[in-house]
N, C-alpha and C. Protein backbone atom coordinates (compact mmCIF):
# COMPACT_ATOMS: atom_id res chain seq x y z
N UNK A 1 161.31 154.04 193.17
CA UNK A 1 160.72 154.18 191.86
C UNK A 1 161.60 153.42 190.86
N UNK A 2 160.98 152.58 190.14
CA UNK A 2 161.77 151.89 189.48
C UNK A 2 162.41 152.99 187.97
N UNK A 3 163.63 152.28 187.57
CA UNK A 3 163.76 153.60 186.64
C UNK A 3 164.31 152.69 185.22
N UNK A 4 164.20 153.05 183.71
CA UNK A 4 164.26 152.26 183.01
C UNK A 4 165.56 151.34 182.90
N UNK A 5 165.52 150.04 182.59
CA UNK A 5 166.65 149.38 182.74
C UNK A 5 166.26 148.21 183.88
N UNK A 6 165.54 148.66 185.28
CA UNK A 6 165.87 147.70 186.09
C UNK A 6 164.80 146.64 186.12
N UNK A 7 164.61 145.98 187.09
CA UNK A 7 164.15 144.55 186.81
C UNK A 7 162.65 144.60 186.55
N UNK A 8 162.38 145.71 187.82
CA UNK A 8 160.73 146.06 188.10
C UNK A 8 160.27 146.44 186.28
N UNK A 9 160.81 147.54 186.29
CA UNK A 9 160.77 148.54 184.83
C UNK A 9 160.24 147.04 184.04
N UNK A 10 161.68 146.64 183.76
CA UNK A 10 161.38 145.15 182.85
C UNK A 10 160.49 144.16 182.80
N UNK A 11 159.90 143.64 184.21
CA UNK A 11 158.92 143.56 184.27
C UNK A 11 157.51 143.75 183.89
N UNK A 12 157.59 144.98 184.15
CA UNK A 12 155.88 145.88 184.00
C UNK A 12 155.80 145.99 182.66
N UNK A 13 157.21 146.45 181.57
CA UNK A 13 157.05 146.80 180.27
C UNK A 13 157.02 144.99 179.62
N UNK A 14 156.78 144.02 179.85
CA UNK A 14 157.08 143.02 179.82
C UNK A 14 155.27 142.04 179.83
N UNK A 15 155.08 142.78 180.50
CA UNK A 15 153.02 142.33 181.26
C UNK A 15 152.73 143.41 180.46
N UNK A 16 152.88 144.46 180.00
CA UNK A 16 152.13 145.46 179.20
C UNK A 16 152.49 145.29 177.81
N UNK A 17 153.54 144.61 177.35
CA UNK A 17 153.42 144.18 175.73
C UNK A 17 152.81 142.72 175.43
N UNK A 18 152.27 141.51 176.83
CA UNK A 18 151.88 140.39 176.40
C UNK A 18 150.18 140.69 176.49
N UNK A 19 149.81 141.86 177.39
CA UNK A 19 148.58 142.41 177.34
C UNK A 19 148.39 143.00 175.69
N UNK A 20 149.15 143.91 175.70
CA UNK A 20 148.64 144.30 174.01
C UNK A 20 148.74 143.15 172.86
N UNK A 21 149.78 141.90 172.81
CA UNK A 21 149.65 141.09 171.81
C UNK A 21 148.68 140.34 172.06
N UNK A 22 148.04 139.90 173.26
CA UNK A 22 146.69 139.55 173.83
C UNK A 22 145.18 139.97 172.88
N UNK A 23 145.45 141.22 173.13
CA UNK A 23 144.00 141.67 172.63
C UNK A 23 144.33 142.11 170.81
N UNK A 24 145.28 141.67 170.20
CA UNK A 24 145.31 141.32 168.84
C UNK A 24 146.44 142.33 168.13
N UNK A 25 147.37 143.24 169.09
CA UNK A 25 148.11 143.96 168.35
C UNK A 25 149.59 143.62 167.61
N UNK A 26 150.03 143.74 166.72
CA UNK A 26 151.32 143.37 166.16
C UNK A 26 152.44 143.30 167.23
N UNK A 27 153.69 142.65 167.27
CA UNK A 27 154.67 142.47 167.91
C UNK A 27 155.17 143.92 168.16
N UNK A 28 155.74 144.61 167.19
CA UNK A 28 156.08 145.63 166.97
C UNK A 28 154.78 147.18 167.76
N UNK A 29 153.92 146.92 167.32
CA UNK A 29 153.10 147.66 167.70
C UNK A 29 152.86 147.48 169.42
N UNK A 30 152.65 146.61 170.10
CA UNK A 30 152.92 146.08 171.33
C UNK A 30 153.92 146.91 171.89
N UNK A 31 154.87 146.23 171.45
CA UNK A 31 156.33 146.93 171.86
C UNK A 31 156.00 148.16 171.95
N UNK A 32 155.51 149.13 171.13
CA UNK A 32 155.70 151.02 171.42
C UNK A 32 154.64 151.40 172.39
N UNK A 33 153.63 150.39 172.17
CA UNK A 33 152.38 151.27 173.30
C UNK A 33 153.19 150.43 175.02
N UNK A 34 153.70 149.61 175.00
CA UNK A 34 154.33 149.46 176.15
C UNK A 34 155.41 150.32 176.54
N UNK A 35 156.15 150.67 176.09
CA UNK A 35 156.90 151.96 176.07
C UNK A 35 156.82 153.31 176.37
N UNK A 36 155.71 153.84 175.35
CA UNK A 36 154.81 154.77 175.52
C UNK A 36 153.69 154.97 176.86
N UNK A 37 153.11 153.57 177.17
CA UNK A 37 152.53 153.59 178.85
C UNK A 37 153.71 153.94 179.65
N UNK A 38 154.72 153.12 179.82
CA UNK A 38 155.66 153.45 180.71
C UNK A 38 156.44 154.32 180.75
N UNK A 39 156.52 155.85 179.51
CA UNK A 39 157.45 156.89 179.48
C UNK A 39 155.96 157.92 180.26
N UNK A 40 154.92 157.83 180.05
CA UNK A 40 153.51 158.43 180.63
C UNK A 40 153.61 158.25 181.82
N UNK A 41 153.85 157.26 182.68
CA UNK A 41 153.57 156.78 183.63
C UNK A 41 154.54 157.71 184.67
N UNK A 42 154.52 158.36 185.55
CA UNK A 42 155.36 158.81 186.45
C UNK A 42 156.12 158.24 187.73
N UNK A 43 155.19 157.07 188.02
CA UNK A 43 155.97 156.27 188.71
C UNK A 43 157.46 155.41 187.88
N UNK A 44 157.44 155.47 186.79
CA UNK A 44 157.98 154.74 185.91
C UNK A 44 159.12 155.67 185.08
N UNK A 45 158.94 156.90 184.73
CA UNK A 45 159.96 157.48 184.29
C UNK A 45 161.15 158.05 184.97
N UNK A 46 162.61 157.98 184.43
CA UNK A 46 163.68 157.99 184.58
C UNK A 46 163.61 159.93 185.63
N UNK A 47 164.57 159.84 186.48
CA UNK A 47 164.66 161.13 187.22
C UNK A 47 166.20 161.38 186.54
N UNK A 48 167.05 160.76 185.71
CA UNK A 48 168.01 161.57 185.32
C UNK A 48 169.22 161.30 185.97
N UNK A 49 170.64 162.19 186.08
CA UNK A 49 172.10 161.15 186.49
C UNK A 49 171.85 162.03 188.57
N UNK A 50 172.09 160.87 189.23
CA UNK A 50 172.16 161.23 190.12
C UNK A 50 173.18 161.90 191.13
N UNK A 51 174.17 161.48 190.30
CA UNK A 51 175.72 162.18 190.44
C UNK A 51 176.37 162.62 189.91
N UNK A 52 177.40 163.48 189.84
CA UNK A 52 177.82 164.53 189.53
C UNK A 52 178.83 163.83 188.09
N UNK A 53 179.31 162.19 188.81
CA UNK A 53 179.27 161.50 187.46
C UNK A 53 178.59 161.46 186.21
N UNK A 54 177.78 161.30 186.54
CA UNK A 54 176.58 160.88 185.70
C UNK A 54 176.14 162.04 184.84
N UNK A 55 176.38 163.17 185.04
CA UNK A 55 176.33 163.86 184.13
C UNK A 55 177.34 164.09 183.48
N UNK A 56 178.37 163.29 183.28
CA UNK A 56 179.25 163.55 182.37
C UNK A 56 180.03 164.78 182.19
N UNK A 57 181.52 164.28 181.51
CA UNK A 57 182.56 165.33 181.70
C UNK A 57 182.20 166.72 181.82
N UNK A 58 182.46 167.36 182.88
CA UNK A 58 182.48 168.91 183.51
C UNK A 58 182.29 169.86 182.17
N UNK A 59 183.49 169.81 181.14
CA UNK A 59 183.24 170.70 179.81
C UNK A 59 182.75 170.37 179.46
N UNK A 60 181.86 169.71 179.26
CA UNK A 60 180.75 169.16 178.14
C UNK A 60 179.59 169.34 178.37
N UNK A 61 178.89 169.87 180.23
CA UNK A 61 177.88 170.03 180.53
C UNK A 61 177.35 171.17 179.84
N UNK A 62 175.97 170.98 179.98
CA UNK A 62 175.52 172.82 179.71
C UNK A 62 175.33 173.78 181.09
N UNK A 63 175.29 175.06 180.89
CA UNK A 63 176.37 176.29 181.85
C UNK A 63 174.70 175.37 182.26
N UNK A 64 174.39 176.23 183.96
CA UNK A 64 174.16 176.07 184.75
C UNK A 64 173.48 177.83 184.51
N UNK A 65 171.95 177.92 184.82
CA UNK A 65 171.05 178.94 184.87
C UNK A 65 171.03 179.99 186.26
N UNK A 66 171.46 178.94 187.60
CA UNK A 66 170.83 179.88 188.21
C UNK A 66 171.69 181.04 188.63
C-alpha cells in the first residue's frame, strides 16, 4: 500500500490534480480535491509509525489503554 510521501502516492496525487485542472478547476483548488481523494481513499492512507521508533520518545507517548 503505498503510503504518503512515496513515489506511487506521488504519482496518483499527481494524475488526480492534472485531471481536476483539466476539467477547469483552479491550481489551488486541484491541489485539495487531490488530497482529499487520496486521504478518502484507503488504499492510499497512511497506517501510522511502524516501529517502536517511530513513535517517538518513550515519555512523550500517550499511556497505552489496554
Amino acid at each position: 500500500m503505498p503510503e504518503p510521501g512515496s513515489k506511487k502516492y506521488d504519482t496518483r496525487r499527481a494524475r488526480l490534480r492534472k485531471d481536476a485542472e483539466r476539467s477547469g478547476v483552479s491550481d489551488q483548488d486541484a491541489n485539495e480535491a487531490a488530497n482529499e481523494t487520496l486521504r478518502q481513499d484507503p488504499e492510499y492512507r497512511s497506517r501510522g509509525p511502524r516501529t517502536e521508533r517511530g513513535r517517538g520518545p518513550k515519555g512523550e507517548r500517550p499511556k497505552d489503554t489496554d
